[in-house]
C-alpha atoms as a PDB file:
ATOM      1  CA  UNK A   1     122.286 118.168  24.901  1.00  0.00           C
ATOM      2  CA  UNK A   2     120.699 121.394  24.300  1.00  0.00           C
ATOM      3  CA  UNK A   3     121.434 124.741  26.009  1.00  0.00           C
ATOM      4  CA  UNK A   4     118.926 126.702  26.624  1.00  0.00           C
ATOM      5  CA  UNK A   5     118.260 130.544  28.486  1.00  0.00           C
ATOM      6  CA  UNK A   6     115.057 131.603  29.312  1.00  0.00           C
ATOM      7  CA  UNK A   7     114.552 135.327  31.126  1.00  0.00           C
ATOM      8  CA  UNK A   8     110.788 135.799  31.769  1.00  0.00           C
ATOM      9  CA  UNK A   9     108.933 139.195  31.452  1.00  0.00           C
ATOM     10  CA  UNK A  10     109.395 142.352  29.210  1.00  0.00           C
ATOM     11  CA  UNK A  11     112.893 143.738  29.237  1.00  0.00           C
ATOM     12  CA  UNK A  12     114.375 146.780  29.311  1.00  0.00           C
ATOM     13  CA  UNK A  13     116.452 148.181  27.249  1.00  0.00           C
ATOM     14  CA  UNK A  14     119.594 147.534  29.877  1.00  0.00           C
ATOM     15  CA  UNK A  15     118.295 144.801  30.806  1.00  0.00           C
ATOM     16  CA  UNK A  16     118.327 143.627  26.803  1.00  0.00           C
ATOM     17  CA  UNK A  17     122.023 144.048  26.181  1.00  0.00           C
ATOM     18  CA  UNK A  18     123.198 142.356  28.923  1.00  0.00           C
ATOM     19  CA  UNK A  19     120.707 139.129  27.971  1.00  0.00           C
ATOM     20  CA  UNK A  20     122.195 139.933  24.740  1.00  0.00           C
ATOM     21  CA  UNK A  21     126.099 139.908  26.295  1.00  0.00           C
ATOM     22  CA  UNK A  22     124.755 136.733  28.525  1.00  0.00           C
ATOM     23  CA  UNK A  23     123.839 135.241  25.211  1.00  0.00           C
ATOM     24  CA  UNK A  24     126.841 135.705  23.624  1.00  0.00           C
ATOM     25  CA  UNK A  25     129.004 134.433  26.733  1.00  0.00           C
ATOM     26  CA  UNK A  26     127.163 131.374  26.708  1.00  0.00           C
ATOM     27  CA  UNK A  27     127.686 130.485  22.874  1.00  0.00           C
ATOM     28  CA  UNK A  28     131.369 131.218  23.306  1.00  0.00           C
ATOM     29  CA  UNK A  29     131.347 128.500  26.233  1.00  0.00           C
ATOM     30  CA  UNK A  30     129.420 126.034  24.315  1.00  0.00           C
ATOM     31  CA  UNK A  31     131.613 126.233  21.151  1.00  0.00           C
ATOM     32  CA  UNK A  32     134.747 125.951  23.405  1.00  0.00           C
ATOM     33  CA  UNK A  33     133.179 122.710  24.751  1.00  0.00           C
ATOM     34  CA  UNK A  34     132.451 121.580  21.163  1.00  0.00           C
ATOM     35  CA  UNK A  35     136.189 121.852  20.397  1.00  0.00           C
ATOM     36  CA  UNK A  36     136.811 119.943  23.463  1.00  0.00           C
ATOM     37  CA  UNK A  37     134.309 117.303  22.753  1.00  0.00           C
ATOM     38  CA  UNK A  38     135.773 117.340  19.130  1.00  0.00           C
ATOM     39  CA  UNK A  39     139.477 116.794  20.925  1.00  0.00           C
ATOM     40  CA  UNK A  40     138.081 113.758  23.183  1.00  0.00           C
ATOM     41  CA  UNK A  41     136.800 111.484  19.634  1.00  0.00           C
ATOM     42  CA  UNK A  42     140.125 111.707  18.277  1.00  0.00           C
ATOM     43  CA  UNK A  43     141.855 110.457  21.498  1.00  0.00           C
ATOM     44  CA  UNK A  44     138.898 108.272  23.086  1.00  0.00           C
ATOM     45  CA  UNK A  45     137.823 106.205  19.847  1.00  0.00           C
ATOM     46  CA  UNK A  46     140.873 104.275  19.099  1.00  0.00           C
ATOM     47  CA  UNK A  47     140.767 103.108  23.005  1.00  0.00           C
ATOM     48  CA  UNK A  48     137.400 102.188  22.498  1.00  0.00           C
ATOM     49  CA  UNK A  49     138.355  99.981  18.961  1.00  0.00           C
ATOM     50  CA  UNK A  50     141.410  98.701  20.166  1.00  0.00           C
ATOM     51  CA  UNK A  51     139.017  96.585  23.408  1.00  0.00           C
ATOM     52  CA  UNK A  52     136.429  95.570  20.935  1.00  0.00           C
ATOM     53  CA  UNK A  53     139.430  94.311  18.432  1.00  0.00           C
ATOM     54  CA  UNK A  54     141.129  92.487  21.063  1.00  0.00           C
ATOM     55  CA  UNK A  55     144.573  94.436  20.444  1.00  0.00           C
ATOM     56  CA  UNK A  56     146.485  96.139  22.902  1.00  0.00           C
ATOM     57  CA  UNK A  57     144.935  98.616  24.186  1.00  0.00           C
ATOM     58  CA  UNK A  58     147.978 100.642  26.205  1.00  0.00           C
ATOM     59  CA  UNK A  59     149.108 103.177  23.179  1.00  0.00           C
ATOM     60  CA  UNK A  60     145.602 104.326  23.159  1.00  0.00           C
ATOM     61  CA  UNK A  61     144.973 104.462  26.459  1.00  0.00           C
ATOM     62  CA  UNK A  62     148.550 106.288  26.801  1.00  0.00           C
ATOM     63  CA  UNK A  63     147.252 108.944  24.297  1.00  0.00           C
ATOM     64  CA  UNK A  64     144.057 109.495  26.682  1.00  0.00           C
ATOM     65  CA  UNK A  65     145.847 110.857  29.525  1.00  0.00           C
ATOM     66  CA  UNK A  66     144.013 108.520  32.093  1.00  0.00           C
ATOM     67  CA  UNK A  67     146.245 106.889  34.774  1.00  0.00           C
ATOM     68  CA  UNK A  68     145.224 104.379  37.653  1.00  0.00           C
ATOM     69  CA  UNK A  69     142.075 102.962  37.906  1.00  0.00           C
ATOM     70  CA  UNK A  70     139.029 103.087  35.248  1.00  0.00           C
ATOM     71  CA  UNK A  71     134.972 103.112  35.070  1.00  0.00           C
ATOM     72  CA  UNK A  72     133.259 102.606  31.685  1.00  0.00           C
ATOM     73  CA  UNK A  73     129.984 104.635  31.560  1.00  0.00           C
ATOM     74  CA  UNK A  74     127.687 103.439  28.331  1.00  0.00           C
ATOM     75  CA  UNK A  75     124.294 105.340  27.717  1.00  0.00           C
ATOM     76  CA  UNK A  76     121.394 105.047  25.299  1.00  0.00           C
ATOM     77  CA  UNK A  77     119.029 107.473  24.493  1.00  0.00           C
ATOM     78  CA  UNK A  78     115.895 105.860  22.585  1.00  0.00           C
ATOM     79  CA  UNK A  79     114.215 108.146  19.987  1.00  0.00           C
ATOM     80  CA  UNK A  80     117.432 111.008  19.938  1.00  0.00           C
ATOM     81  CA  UNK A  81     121.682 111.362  19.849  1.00  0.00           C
ATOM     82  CA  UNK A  82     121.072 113.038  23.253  1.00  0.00           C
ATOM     83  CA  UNK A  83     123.216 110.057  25.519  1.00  0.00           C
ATOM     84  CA  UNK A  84     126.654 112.559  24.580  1.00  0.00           C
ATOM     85  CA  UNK A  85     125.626 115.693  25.557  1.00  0.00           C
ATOM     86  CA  UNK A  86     123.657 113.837  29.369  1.00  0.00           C
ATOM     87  CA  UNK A  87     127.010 112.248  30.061  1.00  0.00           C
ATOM     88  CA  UNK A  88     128.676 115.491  29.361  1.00  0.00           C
ATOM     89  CA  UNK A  89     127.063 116.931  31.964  1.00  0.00           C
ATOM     90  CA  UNK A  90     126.797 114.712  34.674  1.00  0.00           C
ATOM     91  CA  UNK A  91     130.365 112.529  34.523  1.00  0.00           C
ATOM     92  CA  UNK A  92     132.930 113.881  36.712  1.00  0.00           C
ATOM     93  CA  UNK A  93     135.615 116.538  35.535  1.00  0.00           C
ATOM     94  CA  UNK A  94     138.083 115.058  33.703  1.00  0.00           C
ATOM     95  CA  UNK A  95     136.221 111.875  31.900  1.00  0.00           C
ATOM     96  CA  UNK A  96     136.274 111.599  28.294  1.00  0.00           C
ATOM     97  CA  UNK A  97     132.727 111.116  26.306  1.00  0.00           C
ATOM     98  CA  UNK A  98     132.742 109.839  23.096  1.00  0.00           C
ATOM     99  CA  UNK A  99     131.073 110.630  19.828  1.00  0.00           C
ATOM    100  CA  UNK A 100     127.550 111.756  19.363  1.00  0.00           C
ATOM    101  CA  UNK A 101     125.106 108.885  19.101  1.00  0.00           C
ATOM    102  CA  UNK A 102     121.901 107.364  20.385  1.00  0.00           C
ATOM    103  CA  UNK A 103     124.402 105.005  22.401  1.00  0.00           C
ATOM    104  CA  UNK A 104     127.758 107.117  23.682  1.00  0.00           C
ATOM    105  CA  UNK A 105     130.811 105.609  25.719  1.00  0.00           C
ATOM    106  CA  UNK A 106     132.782 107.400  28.087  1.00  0.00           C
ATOM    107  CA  UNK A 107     135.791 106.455  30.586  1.00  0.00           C
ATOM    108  CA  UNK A 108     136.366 108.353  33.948  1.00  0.00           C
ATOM    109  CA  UNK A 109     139.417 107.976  36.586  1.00  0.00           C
ATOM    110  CA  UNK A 110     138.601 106.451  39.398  1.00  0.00           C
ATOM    111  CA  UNK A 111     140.578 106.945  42.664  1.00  0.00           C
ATOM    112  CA  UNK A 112     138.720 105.693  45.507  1.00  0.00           C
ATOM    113  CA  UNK A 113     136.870 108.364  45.587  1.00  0.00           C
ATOM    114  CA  UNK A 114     133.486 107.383  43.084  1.00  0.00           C
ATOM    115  CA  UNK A 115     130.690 108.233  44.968  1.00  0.00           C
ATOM    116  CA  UNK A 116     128.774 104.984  46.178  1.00  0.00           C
ATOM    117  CA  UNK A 117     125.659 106.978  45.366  1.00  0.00           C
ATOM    118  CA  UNK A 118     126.154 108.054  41.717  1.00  0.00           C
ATOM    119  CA  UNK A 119     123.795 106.127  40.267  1.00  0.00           C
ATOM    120  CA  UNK A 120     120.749 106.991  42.452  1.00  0.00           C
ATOM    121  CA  UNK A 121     122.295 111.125  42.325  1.00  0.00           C
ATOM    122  CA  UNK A 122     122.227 110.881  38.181  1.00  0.00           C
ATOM    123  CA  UNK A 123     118.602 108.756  38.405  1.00  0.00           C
ATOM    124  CA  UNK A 124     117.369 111.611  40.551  1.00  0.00           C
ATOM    125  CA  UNK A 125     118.671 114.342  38.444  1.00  0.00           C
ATOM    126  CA  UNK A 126     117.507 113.094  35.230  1.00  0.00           C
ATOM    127  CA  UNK A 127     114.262 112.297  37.286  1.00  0.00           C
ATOM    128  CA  UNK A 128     114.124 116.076  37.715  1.00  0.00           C
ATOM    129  CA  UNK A 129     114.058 117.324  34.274  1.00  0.00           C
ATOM    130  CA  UNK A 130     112.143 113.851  32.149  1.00  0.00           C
ATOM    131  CA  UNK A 131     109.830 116.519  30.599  1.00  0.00           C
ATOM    132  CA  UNK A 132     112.603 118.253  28.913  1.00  0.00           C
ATOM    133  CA  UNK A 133     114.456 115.145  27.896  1.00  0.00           C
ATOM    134  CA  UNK A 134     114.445 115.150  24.502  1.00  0.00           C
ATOM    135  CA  UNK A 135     113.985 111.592  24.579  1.00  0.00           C
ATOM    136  CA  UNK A 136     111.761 108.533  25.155  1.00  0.00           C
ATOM    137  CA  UNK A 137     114.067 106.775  27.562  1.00  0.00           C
ATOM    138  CA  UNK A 138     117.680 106.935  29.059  1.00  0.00           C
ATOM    139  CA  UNK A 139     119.316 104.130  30.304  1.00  0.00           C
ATOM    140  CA  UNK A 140     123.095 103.745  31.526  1.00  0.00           C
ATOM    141  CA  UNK A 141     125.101 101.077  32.247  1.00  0.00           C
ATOM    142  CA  UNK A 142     128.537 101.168  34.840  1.00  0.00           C
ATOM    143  CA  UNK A 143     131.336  99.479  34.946  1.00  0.00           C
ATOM    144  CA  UNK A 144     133.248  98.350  38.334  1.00  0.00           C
ATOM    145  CA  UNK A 145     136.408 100.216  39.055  1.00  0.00           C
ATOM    146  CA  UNK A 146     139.178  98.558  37.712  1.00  0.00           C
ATOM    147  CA  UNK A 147     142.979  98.584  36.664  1.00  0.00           C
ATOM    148  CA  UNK A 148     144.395  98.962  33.259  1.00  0.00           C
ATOM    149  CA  UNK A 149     144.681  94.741  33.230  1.00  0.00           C
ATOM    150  CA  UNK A 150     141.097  94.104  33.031  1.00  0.00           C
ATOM    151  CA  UNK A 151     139.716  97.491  31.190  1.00  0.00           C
ATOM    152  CA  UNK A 152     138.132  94.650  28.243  1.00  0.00           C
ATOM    153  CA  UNK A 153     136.186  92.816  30.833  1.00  0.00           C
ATOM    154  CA  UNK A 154     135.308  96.213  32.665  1.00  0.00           C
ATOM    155  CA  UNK A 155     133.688  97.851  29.254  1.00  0.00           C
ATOM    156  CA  UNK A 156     131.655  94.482  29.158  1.00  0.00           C
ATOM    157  CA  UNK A 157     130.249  95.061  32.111  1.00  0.00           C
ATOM    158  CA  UNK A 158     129.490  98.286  31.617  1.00  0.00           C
ATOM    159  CA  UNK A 159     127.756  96.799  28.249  1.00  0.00           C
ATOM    160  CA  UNK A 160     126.011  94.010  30.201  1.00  0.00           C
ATOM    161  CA  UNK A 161     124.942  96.778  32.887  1.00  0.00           C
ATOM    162  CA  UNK A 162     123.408  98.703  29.770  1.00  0.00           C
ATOM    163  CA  UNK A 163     121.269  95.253  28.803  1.00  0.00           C
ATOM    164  CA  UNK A 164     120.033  94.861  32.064  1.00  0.00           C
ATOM    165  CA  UNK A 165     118.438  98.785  31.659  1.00  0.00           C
ATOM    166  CA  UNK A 166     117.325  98.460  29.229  1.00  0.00           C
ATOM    167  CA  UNK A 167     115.107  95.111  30.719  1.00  0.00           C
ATOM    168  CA  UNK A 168     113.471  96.938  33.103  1.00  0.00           C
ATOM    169  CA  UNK A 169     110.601  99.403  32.802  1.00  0.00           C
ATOM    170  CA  UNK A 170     111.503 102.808  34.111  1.00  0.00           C
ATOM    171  CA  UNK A 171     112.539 105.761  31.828  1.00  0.00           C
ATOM    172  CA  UNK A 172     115.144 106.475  33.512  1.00  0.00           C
ATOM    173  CA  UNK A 173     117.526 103.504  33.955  1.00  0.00           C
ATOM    174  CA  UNK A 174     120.974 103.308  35.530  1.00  0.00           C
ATOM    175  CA  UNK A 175     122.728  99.976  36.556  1.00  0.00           C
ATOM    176  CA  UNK A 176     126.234  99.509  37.959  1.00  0.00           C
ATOM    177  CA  UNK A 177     127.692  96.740  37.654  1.00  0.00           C
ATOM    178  CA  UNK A 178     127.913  95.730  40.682  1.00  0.00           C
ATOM    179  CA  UNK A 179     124.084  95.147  41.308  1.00  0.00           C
ATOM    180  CA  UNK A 180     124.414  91.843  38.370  1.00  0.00           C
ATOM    181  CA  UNK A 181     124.933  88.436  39.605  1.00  0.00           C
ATOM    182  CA  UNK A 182     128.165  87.250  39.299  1.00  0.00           C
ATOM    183  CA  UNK A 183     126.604  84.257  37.064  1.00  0.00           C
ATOM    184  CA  UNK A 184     124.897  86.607  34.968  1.00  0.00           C
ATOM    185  CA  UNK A 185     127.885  88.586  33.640  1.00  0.00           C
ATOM    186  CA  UNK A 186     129.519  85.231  33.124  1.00  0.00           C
ATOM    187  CA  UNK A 187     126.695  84.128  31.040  1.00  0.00           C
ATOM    188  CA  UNK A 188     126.689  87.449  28.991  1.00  0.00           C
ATOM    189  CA  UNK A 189     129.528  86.763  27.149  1.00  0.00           C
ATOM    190  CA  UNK A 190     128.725  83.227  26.005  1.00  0.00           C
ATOM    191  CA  UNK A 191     126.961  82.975  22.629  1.00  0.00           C
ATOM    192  CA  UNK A 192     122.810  82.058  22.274  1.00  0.00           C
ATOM    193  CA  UNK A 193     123.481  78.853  20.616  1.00  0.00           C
ATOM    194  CA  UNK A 194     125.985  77.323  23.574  1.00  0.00           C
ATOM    195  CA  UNK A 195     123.952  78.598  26.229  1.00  0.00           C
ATOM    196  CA  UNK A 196     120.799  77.040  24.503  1.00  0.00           C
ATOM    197  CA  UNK A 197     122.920  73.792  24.019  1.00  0.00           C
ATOM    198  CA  UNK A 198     124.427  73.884  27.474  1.00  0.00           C
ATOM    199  CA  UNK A 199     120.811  74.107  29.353  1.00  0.00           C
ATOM    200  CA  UNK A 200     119.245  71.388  27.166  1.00  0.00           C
ATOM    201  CA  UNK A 201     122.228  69.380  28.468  1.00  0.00           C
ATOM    202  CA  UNK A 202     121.894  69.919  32.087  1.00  0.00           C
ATOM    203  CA  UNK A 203     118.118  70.038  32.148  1.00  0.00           C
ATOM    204  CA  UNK A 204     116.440  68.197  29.303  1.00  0.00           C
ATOM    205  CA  UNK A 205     114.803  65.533  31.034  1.00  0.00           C
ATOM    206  CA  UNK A 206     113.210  67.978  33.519  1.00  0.00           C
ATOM    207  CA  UNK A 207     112.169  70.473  30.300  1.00  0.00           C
ATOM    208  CA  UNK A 208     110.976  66.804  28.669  1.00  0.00           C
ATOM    209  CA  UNK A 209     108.432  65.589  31.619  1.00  0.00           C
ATOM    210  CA  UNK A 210     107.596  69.247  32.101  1.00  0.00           C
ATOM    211  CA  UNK A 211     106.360  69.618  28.179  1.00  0.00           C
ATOM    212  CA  UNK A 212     104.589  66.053  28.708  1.00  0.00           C
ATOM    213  CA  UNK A 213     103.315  65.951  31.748  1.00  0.00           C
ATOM    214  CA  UNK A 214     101.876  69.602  32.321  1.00  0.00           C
ATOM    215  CA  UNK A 215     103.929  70.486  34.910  1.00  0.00           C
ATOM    216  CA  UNK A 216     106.531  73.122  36.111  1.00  0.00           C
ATOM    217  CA  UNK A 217     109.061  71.689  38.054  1.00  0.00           C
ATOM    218  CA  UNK A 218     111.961  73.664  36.543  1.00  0.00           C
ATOM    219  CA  UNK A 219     110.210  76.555  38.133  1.00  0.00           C
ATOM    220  CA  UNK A 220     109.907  74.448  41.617  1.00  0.00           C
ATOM    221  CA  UNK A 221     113.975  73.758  41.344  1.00  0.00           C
ATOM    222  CA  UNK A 222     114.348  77.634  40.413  1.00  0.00           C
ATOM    223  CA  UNK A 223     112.677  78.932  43.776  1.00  0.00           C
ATOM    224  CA  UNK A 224     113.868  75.811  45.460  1.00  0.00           C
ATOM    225  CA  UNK A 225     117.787  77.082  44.659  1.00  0.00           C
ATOM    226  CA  UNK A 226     117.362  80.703  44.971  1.00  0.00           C
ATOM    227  CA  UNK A 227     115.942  79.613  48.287  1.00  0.00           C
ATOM    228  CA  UNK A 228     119.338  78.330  48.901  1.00  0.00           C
ATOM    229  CA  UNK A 229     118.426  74.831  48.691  1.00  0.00           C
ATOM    230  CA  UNK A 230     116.066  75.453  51.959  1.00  0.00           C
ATOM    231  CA  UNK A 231     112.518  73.559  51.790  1.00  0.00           C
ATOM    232  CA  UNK A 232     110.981  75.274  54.086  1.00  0.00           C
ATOM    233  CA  UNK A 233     111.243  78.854  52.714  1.00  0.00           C
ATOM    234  CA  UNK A 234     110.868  77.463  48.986  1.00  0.00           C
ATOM    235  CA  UNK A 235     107.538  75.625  50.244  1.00  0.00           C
ATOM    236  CA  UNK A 236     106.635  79.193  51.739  1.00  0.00           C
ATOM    237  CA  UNK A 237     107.059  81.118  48.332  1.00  0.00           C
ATOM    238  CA  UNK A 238     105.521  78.960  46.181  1.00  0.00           C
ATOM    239  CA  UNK A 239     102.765  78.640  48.920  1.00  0.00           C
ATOM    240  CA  UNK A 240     102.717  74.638  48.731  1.00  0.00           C
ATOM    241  CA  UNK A 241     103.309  71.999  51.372  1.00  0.00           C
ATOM    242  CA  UNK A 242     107.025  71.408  52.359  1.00  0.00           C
ATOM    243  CA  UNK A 243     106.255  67.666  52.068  1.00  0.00           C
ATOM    244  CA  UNK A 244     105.047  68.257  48.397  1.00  0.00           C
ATOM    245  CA  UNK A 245     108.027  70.530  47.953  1.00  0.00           C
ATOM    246  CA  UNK A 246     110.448  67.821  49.046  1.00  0.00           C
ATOM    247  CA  UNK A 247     108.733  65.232  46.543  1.00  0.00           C
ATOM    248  CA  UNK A 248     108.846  67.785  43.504  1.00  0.00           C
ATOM    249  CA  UNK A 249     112.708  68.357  43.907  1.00  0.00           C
ATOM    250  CA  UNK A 250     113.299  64.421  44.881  1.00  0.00           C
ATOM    251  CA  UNK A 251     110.966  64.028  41.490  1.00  0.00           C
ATOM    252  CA  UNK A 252     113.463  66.558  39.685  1.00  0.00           C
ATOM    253  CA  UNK A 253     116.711  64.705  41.168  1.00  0.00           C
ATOM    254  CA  UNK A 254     115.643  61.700  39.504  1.00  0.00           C
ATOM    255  CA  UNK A 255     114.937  63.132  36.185  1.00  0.00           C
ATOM    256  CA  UNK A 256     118.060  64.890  36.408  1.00  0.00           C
ATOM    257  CA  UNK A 257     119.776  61.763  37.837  1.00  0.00           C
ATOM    258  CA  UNK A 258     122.294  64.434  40.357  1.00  0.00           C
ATOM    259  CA  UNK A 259     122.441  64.919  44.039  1.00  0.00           C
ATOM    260  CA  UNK A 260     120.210  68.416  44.050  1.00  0.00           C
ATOM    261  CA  UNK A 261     121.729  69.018  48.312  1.00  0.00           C
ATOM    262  CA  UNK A 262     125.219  68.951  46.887  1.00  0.00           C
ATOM    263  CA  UNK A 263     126.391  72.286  46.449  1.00  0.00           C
ATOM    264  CA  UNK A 264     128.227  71.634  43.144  1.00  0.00           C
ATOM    265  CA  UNK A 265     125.509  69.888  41.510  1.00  0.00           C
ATOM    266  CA  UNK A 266     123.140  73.235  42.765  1.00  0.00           C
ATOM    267  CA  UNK A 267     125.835  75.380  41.136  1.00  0.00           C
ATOM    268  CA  UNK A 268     125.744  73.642  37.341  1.00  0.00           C
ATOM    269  CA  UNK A 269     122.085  73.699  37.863  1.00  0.00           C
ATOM    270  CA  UNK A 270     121.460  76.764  38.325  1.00  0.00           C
ATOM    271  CA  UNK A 271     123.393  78.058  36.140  1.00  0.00           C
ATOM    272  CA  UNK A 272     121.205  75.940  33.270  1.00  0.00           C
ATOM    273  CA  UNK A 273     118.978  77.433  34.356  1.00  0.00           C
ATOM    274  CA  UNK A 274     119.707  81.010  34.821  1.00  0.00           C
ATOM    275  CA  UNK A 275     121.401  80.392  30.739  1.00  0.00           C
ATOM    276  CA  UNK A 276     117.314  80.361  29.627  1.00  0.00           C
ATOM    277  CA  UNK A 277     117.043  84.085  31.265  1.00  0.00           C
END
């Protein structure tokens, strides 16, 4: 990310070697931090290769220096290789940021003490300065805090987090992980093909009468579920009777030949369905 020192107005002479000496100060600081940056690829990349190989990933994380608890921070800059220097700047003392990129990694410590409200502070400070970005969007993704055991799973869904960013509109987009549905991040990690096979399974009669008939009932059984299973409040959002509510999803039971008030049944079906999202 670019440094930049503006002094407005004619100068005097004075007042022109000390912007000079400022000058100077600075571009000592920011090749220092360039060392340090150059310090944190060597030490941060081979953690980063060891989770995507699948090997262990203790020596690495051994030559970091990081002890207890973990986050993964991902960020993507579209149009630029800003995402290094942004995360540089607004990650906590102490976290390593990895190489230069339009899409940068970094880990942080975490002991208790995260602040609940990073996200919306780094959304508001990016906010803040958009005109300077030097950029056409930035979007970062969080991980959960977790131990050592489970730092795989936690860069995932820091990646997944990243996904869902870059889904929505703003441009300016972070997501923790915490805000994704458990039975999205579970879905994330299985391949196009089985989820494709896995909802034709669960739902292909419904998709069937829907195609021939005209109709949308998958959509019904969608608001009907995230409605948890109440007809009355699924009626209300799709703005139909609850008696023609209650004969689309006893329509949808048949086709689907399962007990749609039985939470289990719900469960596998809405999971089908969320797999086509």
């Amino acid at each position: 990310m670019p440094w930049l020192l503006a002094i407005g107005g004619a100068l005097t002479a004075a007042q022109a070697e000390i912007a000079e000496e400022l000058a100077g100060l600075i571009g000592l600081a920011r090749t220092r931090a360039d060392e340090v940056r150059a310090v944190t690829d060597r030490v941060l990349e081979p953690l980063l290769a060891a989770l995507d190989e699948g090997s262990d990933p203790h020596p690495a994380l051994t030559a970091t220096g990081l002890r207890g608890d973990l986050r993964f921070v991902v960020a993507r800059t579209e149009g630029s290789e800003a995402a290094r220097g942004i995360l540089t700047e607004l990650l906590p003392p102490g976290a390593l940021v990895g190489p230069a990129g339009e899409t940068t990694w970094a880990v942080a410590e975490d002991d208790g003490e995260w602040p609940e409200e990073w996200p919306a502070t780094v959304t508001a400070a990016l906010s803040t300065v958009e005109p300077l970005l030097p950029c056409r969007r930035v979007l970062i993704g969080i991980s959960d805090r977790s131990p050592v055991s489970v730092l795989r799973g936690a860069k995932e869904v820091a990646r997944y987090a990243l996904a869902v960013a870059a889904e929505r509109p703003g441009t300016i987009e972070v997501v923790p992980g915490g805000e994704i549905g458990m039975h999205r991040l579970l879905l994330a990690g299985t391949p196009d093909d089985l989820r494709a096979a896995l909802r034709r399974r669960v739902l292909g009669p419904l998709l069937s009468y829907d195609a021939e008939q005209g109709t949308d009932l998958v959509h019904t059984l969608r608001v009907f579920l995230e409605c948890s299973g109440s007809p009355t409040r699924a009626a209300r959002a799709l703005h139909i009777h609850v008696n023609t509510l209650r004969y689309r999803i006893g329509r949808a039971s048949e086709l689907l030949g399962t007990d749609l008030t039985e939470f289990t049944e719900q469960l596998d079906v809405y999971l089908a369905l969320s797999a086509g999202s």
